[in-house]
PDB file of N, CA and C in Angstrom:
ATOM      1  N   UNK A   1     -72.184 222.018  78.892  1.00  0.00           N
ATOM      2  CA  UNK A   1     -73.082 222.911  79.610  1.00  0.00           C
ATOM      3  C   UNK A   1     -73.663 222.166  80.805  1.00  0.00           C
ATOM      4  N   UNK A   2     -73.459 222.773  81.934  1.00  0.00           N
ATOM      5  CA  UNK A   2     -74.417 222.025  83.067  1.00  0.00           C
ATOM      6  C   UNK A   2     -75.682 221.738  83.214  1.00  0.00           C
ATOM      7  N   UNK A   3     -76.334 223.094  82.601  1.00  0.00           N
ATOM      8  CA  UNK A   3     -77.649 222.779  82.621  1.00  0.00           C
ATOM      9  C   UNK A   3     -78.673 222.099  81.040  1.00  0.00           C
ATOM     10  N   UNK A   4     -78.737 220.893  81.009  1.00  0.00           N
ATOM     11  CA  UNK A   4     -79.477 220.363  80.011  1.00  0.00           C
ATOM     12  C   UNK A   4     -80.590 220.437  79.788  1.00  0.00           C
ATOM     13  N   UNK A   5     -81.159 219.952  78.548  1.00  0.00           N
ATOM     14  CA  UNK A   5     -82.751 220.008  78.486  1.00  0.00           C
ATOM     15  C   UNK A   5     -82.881 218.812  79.640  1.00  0.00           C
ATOM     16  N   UNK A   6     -82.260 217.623  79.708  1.00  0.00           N
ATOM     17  CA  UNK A   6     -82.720 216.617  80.366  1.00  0.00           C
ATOM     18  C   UNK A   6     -82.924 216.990  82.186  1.00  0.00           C
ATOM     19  N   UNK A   7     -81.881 217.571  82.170  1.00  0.00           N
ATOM     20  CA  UNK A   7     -81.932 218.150  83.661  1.00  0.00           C
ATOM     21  C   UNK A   7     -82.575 219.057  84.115  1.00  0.00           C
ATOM     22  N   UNK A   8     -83.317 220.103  83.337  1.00  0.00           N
ATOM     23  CA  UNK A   8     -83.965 220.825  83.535  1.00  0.00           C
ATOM     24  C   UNK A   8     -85.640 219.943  83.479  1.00  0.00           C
ATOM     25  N   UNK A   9     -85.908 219.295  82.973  1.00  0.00           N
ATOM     26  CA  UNK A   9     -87.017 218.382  83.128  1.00  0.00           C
ATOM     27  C   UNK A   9     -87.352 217.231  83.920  1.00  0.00           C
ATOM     28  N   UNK A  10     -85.869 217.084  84.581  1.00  0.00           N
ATOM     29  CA  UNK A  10     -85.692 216.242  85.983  1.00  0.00           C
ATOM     30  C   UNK A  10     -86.157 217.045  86.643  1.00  0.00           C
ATOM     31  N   UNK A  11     -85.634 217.896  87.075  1.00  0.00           N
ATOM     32  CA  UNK A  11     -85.787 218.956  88.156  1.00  0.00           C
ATOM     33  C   UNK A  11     -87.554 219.847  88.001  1.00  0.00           C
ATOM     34  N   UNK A  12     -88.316 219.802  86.650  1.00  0.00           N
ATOM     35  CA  UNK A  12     -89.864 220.413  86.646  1.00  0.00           C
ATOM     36  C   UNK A  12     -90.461 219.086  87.275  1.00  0.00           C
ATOM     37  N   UNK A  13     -89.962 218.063  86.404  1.00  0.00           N
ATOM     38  CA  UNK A  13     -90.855 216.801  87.028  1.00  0.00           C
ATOM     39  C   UNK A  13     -90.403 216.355  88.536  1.00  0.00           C
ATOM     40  N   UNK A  14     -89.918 216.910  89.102  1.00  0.00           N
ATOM     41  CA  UNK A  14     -89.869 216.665  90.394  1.00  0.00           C
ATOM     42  C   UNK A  14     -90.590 217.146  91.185  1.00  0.00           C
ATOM     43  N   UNK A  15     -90.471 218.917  91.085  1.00  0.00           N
ATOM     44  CA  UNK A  15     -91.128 219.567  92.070  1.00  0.00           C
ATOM     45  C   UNK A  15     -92.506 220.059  91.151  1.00  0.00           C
ATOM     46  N   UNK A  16     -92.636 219.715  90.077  1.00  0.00           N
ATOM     47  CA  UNK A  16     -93.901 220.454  89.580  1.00  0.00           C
ATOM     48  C   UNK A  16     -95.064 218.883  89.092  1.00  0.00           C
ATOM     49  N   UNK A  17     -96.311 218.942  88.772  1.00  0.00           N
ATOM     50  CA  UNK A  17     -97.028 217.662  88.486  1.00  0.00           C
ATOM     51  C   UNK A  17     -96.556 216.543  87.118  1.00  0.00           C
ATOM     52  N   UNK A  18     -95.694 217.724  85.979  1.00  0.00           N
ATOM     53  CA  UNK A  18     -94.907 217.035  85.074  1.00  0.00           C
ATOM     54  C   UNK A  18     -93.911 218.145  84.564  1.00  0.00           C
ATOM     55  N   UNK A  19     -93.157 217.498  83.624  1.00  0.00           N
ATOM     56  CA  UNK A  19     -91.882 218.125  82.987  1.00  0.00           C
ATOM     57  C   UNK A  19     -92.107 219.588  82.030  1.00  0.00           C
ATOM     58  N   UNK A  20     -93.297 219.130  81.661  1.00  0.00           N
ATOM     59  CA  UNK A  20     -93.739 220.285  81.050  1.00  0.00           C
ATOM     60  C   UNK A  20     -94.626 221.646  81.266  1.00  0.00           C
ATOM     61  N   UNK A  21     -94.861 221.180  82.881  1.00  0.00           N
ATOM     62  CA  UNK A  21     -95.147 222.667  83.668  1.00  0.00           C
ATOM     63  C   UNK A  21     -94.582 223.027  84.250  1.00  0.00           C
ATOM     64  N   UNK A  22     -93.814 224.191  83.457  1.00  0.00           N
ATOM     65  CA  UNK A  22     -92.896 224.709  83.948  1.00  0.00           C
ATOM     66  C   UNK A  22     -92.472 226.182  84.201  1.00  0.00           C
ATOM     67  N   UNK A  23     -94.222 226.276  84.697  1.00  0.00           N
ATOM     68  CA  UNK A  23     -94.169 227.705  84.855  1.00  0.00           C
ATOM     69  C   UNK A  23     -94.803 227.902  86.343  1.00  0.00           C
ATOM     70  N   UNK A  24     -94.845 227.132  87.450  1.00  0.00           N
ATOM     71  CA  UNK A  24     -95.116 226.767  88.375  1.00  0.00           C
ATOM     72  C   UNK A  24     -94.022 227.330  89.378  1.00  0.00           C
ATOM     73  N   UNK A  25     -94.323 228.107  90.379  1.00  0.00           N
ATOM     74  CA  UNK A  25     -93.434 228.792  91.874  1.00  0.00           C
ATOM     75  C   UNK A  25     -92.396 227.492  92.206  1.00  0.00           C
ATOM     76  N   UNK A  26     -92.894 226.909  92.195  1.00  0.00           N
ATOM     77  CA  UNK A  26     -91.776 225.368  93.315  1.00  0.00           C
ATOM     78  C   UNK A  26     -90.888 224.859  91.987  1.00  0.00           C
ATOM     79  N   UNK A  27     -91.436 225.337  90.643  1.00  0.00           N
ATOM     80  CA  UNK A  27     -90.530 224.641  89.687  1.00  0.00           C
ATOM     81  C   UNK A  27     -89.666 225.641  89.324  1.00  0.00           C
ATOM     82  N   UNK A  28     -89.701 227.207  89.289  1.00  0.00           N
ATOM     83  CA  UNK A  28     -88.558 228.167  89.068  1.00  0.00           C
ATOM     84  C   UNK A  28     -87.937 228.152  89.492  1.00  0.00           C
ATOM     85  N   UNK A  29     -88.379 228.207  91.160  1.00  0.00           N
ATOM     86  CA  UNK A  29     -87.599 228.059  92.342  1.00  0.00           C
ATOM     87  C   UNK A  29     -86.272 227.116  92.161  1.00  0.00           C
ATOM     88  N   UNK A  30     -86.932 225.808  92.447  1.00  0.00           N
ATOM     89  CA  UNK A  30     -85.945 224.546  92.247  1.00  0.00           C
ATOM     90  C   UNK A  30     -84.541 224.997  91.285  1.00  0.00           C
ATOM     91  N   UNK A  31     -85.477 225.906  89.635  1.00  0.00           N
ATOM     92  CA  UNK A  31     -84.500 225.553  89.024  1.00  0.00           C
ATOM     93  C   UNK A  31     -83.335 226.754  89.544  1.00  0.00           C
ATOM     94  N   UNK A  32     -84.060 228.166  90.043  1.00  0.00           N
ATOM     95  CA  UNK A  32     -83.060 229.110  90.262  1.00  0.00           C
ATOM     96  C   UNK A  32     -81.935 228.195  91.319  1.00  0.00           C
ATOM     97  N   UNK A  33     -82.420 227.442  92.526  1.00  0.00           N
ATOM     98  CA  UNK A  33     -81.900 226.827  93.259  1.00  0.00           C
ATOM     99  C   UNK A  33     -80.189 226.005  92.985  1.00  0.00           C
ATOM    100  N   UNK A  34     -80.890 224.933  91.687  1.00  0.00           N
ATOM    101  CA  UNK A  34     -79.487 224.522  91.148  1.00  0.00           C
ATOM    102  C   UNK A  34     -78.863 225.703  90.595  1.00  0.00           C
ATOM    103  N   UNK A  35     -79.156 226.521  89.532  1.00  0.00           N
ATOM    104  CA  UNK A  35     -78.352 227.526  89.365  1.00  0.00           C
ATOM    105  C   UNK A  35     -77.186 227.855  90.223  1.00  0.00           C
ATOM    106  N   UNK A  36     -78.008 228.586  91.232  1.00  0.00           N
ATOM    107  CA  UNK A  36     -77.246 229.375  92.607  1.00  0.00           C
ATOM    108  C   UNK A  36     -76.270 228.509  92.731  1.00  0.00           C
ATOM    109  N   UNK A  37     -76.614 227.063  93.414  1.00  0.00           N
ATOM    110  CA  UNK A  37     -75.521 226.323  93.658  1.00  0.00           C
ATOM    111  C   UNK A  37     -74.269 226.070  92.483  1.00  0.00           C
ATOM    112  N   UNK A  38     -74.795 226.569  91.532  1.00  0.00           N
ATOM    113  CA  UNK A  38     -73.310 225.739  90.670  1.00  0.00           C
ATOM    114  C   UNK A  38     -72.561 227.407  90.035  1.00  0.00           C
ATOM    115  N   UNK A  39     -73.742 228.643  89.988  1.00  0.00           N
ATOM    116  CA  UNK A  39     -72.262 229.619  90.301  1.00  0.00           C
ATOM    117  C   UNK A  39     -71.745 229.966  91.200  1.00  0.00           C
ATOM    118  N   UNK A  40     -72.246 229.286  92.370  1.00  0.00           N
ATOM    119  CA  UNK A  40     -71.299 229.384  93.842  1.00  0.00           C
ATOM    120  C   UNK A  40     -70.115 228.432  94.048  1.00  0.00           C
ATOM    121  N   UNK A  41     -70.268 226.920  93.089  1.00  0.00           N
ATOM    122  CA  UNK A  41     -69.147 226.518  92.991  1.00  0.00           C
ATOM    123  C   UNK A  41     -68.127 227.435  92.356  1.00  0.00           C
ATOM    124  N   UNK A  42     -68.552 227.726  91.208  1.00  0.00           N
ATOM    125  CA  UNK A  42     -67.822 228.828  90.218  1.00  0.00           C
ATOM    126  C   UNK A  42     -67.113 229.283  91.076  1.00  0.00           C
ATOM    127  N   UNK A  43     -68.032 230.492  91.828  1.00  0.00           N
ATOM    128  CA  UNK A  43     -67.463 231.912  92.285  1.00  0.00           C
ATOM    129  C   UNK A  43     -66.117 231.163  93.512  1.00  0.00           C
ATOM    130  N   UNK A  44     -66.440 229.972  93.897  1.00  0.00           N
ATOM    131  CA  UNK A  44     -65.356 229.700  94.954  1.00  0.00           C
ATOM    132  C   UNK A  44     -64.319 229.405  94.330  1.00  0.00           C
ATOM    133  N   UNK A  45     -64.044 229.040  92.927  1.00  0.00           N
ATOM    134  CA  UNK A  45     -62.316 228.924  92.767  1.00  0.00           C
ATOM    135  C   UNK A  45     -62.222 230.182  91.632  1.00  0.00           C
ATOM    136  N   UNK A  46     -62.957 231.102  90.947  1.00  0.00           N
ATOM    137  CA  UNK A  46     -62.376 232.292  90.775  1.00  0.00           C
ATOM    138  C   UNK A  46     -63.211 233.509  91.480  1.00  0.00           C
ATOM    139  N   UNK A  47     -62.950 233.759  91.996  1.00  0.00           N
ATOM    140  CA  UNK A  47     -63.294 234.687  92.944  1.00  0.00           C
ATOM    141  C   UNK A  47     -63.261 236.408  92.403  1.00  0.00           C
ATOM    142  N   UNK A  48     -62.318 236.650  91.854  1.00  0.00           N
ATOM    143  CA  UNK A  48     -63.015 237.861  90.492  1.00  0.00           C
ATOM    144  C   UNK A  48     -63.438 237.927  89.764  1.00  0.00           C
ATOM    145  N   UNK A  49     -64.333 237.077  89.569  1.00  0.00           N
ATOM    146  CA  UNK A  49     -65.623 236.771  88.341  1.00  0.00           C
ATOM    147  C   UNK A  49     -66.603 238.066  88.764  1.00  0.00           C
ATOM    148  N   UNK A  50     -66.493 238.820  88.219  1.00  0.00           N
ATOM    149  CA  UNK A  50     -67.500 240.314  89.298  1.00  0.00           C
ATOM    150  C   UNK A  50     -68.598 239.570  88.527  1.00  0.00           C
ATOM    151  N   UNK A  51     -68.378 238.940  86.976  1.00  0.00           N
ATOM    152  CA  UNK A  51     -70.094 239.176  86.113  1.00  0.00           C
ATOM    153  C   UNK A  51     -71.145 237.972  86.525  1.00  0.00           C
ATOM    154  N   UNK A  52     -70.336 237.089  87.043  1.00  0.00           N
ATOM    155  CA  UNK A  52     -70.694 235.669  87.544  1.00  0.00           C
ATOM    156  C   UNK A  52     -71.416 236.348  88.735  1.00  0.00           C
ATOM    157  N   UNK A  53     -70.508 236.796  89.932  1.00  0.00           N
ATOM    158  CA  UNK A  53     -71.328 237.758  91.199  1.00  0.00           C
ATOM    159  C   UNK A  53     -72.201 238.214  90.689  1.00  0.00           C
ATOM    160  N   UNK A  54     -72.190 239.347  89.954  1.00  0.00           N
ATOM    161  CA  UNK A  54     -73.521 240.382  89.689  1.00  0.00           C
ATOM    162  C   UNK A  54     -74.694 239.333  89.214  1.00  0.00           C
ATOM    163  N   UNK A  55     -74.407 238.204  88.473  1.00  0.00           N
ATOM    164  CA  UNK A  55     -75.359 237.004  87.980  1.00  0.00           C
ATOM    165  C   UNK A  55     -76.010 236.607  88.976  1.00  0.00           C
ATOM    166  N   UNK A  56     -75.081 236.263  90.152  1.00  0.00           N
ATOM    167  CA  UNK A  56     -75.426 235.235  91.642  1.00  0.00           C
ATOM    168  C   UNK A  56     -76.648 235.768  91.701  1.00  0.00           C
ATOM    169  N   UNK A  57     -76.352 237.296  92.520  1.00  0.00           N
ATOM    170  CA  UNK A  57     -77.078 238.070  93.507  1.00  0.00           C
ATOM    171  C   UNK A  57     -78.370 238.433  92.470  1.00  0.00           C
ATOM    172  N   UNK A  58     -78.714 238.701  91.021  1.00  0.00           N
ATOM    173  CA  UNK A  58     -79.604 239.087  90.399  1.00  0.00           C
ATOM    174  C   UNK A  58     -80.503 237.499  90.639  1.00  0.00           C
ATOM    175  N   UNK A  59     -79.836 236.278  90.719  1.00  0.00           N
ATOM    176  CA  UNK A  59     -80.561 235.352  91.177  1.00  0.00           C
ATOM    177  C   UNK A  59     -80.956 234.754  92.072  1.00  0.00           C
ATOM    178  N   UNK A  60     -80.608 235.002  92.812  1.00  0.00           N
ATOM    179  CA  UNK A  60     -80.820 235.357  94.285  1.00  0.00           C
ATOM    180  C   UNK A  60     -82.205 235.801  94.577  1.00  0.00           C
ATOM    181  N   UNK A  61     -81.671 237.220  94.164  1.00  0.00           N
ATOM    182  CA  UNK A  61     -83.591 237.921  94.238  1.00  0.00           C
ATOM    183  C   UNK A  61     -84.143 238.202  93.516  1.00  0.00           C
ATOM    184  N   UNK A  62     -84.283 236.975  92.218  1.00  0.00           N
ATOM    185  CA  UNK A  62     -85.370 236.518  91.371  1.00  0.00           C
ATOM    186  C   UNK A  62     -85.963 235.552  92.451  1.00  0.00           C
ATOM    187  N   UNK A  63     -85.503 234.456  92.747  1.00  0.00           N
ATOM    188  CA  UNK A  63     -86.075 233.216  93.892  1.00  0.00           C
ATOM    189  C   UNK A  63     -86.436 233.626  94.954  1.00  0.00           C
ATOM    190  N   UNK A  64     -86.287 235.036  95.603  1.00  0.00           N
ATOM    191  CA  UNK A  64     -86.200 235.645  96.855  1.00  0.00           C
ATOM    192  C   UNK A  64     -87.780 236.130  96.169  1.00  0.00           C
ATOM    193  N   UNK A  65     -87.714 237.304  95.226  1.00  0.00           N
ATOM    194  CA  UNK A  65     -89.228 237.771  94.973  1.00  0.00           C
ATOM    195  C   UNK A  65     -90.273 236.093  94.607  1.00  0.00           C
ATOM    196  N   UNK A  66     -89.856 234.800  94.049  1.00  0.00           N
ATOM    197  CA  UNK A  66     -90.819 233.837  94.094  1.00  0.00           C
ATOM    198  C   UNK A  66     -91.246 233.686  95.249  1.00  0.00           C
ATOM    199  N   UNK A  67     -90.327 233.074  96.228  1.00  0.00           N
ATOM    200  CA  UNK A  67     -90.647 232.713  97.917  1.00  0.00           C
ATOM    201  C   UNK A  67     -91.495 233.903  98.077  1.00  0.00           C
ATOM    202  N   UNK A  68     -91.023 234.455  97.852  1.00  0.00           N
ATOM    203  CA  UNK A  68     -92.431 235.417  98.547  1.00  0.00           C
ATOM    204  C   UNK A  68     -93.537 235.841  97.751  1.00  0.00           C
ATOM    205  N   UNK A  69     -93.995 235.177  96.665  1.00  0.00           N
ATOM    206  CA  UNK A  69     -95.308 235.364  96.108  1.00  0.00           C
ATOM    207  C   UNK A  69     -95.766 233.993  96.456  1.00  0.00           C
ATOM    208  N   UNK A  70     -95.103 233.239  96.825  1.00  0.00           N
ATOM    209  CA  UNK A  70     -95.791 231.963  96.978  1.00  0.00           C
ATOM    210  C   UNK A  70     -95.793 231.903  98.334  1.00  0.00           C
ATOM    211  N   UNK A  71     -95.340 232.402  99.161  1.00  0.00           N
ATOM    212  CA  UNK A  71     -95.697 232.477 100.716  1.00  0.00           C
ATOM    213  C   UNK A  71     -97.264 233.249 100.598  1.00  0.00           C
ATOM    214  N   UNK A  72     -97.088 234.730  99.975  1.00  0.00           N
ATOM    215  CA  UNK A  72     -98.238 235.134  99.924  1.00  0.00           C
ATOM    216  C   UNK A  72     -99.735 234.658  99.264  1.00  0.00           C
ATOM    217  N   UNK A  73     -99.437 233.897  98.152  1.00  0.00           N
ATOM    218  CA  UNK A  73    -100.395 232.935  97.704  1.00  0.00           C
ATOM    219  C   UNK A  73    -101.129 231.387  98.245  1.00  0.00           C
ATOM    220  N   UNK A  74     -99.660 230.654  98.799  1.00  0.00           N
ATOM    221  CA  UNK A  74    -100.118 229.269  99.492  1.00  0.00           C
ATOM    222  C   UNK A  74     -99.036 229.161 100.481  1.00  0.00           C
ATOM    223  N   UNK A  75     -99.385 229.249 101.752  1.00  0.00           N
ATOM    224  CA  UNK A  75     -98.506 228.648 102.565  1.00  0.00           C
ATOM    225  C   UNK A  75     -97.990 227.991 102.919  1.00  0.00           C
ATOM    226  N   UNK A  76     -98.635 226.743 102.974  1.00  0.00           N
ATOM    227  CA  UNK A  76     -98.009 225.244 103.099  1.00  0.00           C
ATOM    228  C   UNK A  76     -97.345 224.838 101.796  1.00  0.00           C
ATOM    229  N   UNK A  77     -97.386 225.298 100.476  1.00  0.00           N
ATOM    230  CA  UNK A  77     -96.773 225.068  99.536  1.00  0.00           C
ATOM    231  C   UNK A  77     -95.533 225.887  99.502  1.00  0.00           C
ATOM    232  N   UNK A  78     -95.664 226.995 100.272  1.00  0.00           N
ATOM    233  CA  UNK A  78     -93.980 228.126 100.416  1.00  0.00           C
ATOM    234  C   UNK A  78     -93.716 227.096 101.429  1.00  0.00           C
ATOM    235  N   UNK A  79     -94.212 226.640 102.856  1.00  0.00           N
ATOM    236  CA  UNK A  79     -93.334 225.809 103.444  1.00  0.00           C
ATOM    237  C   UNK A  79     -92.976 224.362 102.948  1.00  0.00           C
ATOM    238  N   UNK A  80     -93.201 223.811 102.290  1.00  0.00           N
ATOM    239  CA  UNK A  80     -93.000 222.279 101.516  1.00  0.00           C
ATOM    240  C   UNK A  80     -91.685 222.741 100.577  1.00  0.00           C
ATOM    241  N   UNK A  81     -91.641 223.566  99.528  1.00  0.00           N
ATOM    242  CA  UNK A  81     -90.447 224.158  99.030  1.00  0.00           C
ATOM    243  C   UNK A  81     -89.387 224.708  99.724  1.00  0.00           C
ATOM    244  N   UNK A  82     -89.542 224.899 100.460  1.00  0.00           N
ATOM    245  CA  UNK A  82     -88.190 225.611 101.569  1.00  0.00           C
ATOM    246  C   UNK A  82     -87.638 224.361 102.338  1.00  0.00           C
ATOM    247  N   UNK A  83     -88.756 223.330 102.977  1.00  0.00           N
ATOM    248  CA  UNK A  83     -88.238 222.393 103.371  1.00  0.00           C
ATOM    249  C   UNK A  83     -87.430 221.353 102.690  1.00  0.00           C
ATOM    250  N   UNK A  84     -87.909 220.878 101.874  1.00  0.00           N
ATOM    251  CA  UNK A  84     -87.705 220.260 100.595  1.00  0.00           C
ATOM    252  C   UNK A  84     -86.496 220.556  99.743  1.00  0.00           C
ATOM    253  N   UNK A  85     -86.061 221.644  99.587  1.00  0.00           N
ATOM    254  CA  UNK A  85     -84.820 222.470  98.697  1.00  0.00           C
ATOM    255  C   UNK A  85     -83.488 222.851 100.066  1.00  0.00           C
ATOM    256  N   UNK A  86     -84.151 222.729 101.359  1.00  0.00           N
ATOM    257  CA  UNK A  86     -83.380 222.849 102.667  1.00  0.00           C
ATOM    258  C   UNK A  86     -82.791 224.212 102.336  1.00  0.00           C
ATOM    259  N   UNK A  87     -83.532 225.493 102.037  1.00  0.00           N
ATOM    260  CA  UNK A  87     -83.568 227.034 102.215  1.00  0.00           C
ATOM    261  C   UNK A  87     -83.465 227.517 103.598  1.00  0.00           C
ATOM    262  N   UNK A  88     -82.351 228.159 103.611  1.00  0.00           N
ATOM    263  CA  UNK A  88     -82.580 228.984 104.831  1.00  0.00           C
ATOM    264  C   UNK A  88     -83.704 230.189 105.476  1.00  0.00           C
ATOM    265  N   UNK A  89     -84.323 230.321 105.862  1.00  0.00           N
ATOM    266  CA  UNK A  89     -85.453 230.968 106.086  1.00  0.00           C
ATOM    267  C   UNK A  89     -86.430 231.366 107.504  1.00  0.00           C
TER     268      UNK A  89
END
């Protein structure tokens, strides 16, 4: 499995104050982030994966509705995550 307990607690303790808050905007984010990237590896060598697609895009704009509660809540913290994760935006 790609995603581990260990890696998933790399990735809270990075962008969040520890591993175990992990209910924090910059720490969903992050994790939807790796997600995205590794069923986009997926989707590039089978390419009719429709359920993998329909997965992408539902995650997509799960992280799409975060960025924007956290733009609307703290700004410099929506811009530190976008910079930081190198989001297009």
């Amino acid at each position: 499995m790609y995603l581990t307990e260990e890696k998933k607690k790399e990735v809270f303790k990075k962008h969040n104050k520890n591993e175990k808050d992990t209910g924090t905007a910059e720490g969903q984010i992050a994790l939807f982030s790796l997600r995205i990237a590794h069923l986009t590896a997926h989707l590039k060598n089978n390419k009719k994966d429709f359920n993998t697609q329909r997965s992408l895009v539902l995650l997509v704009g799960k992280r799409r509705n975060h960025l924007d509660y956290l733009k609307k809540k703290d700004i410099t913290r929506y811009r530190a995550i976008v910079k930081e994760l190198e989001l297009r935006r």
